[in-house]
N, C-alpha and C. Protein backbone atom coordinates (compact mmCIF):
# COMPACT_ATOMS: atom_id res chain seq x y z
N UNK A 1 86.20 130.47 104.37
CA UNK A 1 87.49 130.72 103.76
C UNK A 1 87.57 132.17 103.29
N UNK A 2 89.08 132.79 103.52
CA UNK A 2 89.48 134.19 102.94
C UNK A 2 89.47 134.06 101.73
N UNK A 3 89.93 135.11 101.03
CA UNK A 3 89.88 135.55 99.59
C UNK A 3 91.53 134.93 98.89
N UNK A 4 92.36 134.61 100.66
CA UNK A 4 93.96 134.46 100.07
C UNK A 4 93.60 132.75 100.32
N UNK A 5 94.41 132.25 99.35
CA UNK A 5 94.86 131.20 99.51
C UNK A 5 95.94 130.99 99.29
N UNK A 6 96.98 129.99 100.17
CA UNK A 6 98.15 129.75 99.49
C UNK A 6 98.84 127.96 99.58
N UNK A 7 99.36 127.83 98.76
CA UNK A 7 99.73 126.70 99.05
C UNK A 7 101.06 126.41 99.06
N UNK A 8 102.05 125.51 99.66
CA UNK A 8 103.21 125.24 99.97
C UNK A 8 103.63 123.88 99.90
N UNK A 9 105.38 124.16 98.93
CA UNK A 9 105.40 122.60 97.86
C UNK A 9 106.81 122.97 98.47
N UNK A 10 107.61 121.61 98.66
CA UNK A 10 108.64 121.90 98.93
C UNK A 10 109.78 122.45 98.25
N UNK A 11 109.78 122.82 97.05
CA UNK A 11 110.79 123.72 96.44
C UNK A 11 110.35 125.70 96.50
N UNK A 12 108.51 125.79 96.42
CA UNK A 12 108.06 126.61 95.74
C UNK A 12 107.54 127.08 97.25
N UNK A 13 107.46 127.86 97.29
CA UNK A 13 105.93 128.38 98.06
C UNK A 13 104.77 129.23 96.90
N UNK A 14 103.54 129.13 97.22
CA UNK A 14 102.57 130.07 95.81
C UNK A 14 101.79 130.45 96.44
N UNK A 15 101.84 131.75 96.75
CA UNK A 15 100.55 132.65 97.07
C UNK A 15 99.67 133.23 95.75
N UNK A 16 98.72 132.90 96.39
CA UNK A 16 97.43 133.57 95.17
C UNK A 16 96.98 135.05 96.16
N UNK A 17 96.92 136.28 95.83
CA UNK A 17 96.21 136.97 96.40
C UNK A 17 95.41 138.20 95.47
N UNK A 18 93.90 138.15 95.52
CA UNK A 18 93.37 139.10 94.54
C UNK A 18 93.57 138.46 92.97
N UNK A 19 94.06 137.64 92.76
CA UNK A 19 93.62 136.35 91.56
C UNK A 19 95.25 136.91 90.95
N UNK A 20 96.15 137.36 91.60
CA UNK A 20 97.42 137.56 91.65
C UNK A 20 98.27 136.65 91.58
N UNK A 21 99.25 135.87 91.05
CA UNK A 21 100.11 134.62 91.69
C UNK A 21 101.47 135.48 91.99
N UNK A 22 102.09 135.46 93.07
CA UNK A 22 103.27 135.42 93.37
C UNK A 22 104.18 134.10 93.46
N UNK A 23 105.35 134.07 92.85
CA UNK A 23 105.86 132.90 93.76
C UNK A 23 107.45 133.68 94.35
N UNK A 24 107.35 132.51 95.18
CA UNK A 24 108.93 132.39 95.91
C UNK A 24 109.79 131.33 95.87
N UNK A 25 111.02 131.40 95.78
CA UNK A 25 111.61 129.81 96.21
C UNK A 25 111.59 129.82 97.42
N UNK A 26 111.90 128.87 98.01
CA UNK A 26 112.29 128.31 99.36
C UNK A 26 113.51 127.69 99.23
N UNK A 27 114.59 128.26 99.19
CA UNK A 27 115.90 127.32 99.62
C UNK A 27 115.88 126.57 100.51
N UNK A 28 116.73 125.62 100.84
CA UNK A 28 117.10 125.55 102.26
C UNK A 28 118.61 125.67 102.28
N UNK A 29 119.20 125.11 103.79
CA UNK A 29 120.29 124.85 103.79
C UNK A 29 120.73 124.02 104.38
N UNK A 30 121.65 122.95 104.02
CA UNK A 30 122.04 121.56 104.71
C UNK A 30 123.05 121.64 105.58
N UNK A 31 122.71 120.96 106.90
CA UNK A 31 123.81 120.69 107.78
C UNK A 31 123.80 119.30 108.32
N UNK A 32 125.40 119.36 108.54
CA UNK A 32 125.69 118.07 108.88
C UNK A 32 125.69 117.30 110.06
N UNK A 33 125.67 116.48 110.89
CA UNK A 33 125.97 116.47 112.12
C UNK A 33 127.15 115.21 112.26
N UNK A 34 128.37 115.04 112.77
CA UNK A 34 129.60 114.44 112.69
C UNK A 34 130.02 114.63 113.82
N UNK A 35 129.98 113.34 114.95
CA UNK A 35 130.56 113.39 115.85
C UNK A 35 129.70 114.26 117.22
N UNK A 36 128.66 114.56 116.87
CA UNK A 36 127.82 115.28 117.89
C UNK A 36 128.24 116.77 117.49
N UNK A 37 128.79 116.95 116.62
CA UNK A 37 128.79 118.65 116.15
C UNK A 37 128.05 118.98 114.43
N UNK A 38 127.26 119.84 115.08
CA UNK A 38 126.73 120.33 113.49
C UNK A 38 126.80 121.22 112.76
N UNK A 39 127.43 121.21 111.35
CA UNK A 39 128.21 122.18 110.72
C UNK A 39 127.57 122.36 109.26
N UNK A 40 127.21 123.63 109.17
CA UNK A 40 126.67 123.77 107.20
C UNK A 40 127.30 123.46 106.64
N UNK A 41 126.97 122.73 105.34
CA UNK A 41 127.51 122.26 104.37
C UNK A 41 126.93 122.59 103.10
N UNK A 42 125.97 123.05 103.05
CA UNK A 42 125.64 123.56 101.73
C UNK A 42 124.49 124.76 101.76
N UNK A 43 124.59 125.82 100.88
CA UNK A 43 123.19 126.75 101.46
C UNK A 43 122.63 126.69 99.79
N UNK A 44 121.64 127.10 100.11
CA UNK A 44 120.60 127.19 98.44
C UNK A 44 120.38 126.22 97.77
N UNK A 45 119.93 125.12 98.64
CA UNK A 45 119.52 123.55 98.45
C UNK A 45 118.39 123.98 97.85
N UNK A 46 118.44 122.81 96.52
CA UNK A 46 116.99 123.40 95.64
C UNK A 46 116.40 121.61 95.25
N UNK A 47 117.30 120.78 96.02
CA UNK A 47 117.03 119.50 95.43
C UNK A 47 118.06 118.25 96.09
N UNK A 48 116.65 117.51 96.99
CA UNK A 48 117.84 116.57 97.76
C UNK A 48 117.02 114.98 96.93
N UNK A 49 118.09 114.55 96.97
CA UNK A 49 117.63 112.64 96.49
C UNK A 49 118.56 111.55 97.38
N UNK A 50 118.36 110.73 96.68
CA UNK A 50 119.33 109.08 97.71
C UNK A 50 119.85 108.48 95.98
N UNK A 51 120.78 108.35 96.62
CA UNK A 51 121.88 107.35 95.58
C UNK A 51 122.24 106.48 96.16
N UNK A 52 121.44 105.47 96.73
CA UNK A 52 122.22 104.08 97.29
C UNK A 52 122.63 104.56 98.78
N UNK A 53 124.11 104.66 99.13
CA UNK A 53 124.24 105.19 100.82
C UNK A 53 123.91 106.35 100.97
N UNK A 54 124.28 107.79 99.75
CA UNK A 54 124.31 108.87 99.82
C UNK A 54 123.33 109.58 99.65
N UNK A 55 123.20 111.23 100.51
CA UNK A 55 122.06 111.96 99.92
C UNK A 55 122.89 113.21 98.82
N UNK A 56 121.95 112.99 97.82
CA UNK A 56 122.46 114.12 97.09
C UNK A 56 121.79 114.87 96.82
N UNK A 57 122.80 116.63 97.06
CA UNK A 57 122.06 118.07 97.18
C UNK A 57 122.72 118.57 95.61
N UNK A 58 121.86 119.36 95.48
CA UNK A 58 121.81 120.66 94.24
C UNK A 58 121.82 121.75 94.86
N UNK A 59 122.35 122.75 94.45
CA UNK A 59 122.00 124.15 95.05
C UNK A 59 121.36 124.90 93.83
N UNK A 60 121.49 125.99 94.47
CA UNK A 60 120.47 126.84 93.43
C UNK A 60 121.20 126.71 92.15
N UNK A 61 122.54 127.13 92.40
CA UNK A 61 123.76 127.28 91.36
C UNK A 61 124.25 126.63 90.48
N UNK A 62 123.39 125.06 90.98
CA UNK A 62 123.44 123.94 90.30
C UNK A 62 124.90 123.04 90.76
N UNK A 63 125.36 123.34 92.01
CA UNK A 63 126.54 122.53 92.43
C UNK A 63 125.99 121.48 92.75
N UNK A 64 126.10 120.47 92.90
CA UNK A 64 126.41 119.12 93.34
C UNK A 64 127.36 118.48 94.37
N UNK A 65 126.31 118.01 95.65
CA UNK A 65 127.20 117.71 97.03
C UNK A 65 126.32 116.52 97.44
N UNK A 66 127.59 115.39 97.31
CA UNK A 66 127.22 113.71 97.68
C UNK A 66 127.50 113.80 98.99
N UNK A 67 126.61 113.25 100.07
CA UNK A 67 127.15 113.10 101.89
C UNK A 67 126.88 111.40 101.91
N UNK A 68 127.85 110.63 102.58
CA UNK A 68 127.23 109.57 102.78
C UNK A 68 126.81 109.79 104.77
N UNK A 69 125.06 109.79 104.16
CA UNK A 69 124.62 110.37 105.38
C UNK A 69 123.03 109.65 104.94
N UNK A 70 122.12 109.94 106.37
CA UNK A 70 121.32 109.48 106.61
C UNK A 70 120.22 110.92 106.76
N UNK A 71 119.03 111.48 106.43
CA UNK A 71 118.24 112.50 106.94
C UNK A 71 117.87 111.89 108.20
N UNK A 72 118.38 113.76 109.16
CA UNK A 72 117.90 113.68 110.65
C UNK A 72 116.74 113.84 110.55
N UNK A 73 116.48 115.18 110.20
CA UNK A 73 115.28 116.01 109.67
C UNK A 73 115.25 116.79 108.55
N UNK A 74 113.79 117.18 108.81
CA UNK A 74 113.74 118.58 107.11
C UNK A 74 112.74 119.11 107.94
N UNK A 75 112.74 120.54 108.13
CA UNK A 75 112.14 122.01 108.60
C UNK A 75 111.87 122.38 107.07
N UNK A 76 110.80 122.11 106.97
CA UNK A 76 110.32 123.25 106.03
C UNK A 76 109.90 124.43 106.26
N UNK A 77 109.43 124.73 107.18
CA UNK A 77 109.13 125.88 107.85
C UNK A 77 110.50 126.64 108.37
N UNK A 78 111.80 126.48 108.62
CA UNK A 78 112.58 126.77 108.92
C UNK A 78 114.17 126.45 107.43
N UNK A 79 113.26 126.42 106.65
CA UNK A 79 114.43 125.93 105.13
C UNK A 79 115.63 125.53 105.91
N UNK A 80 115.41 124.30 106.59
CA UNK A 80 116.70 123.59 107.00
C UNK A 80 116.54 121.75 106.86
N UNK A 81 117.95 121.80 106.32
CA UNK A 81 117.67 119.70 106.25
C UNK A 81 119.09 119.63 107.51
N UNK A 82 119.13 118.68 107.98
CA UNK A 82 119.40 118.34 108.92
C UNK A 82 120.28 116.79 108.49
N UNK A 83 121.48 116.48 108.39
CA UNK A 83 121.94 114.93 107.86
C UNK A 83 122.78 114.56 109.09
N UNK A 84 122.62 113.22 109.26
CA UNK A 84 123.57 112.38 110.36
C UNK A 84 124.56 111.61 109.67
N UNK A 85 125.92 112.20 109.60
CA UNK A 85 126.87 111.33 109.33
C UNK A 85 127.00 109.70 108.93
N UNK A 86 127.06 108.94 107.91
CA UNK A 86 127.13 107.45 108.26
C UNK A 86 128.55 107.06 108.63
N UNK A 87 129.24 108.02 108.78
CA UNK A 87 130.64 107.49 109.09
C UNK A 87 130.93 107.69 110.40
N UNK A 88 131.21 106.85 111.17
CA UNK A 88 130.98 106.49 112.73
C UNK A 88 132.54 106.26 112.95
N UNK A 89 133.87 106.45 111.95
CA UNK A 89 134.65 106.68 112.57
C UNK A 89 135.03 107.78 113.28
């Protein structure tokens, strides 16, 4: 092992380097997918949960955005969440 270590949490990233701590956030940003098209819906996601049908996002800013949706995916490596519509009209 190097002298760097770092470790990676899904809100935070934390590099240690030279007994240094840096941190960073990691935003992400949510998009939707509706109908076979996928469209952003929220950027500076700092906090996703489930409320029963819905996922609910926070942004950095502290807004609040209910989707009644399902997670496609989550890129952490790419700060992107990914939601599938539950509304199939």
């Amino acid at each position: 092992m190097g002298s760097r270590t770092a470790v990676v949490r899904f809100c935070a990233d934390v590099a240690i380097q030279n007994k240094e701590e840096v941190q960073q956030m990691c935003e992400s940003h949510a998009y939707l997918v509706k109908s076979g098209v996928e469209s952003r819906i929220m950027e500076d996601v700092i906090s996703l949960t489930m409320d029963g049908d819905q996922i609910v996002m926070v942004s950095l800013l502290g807004e609040e955005l209910r989707v009644p949706a399902r997670i496609r995916e989550i890129a952490f490596a790419d700060h992107r969440i990914v939601l599938e519509s539950a509304d199939h009209a």
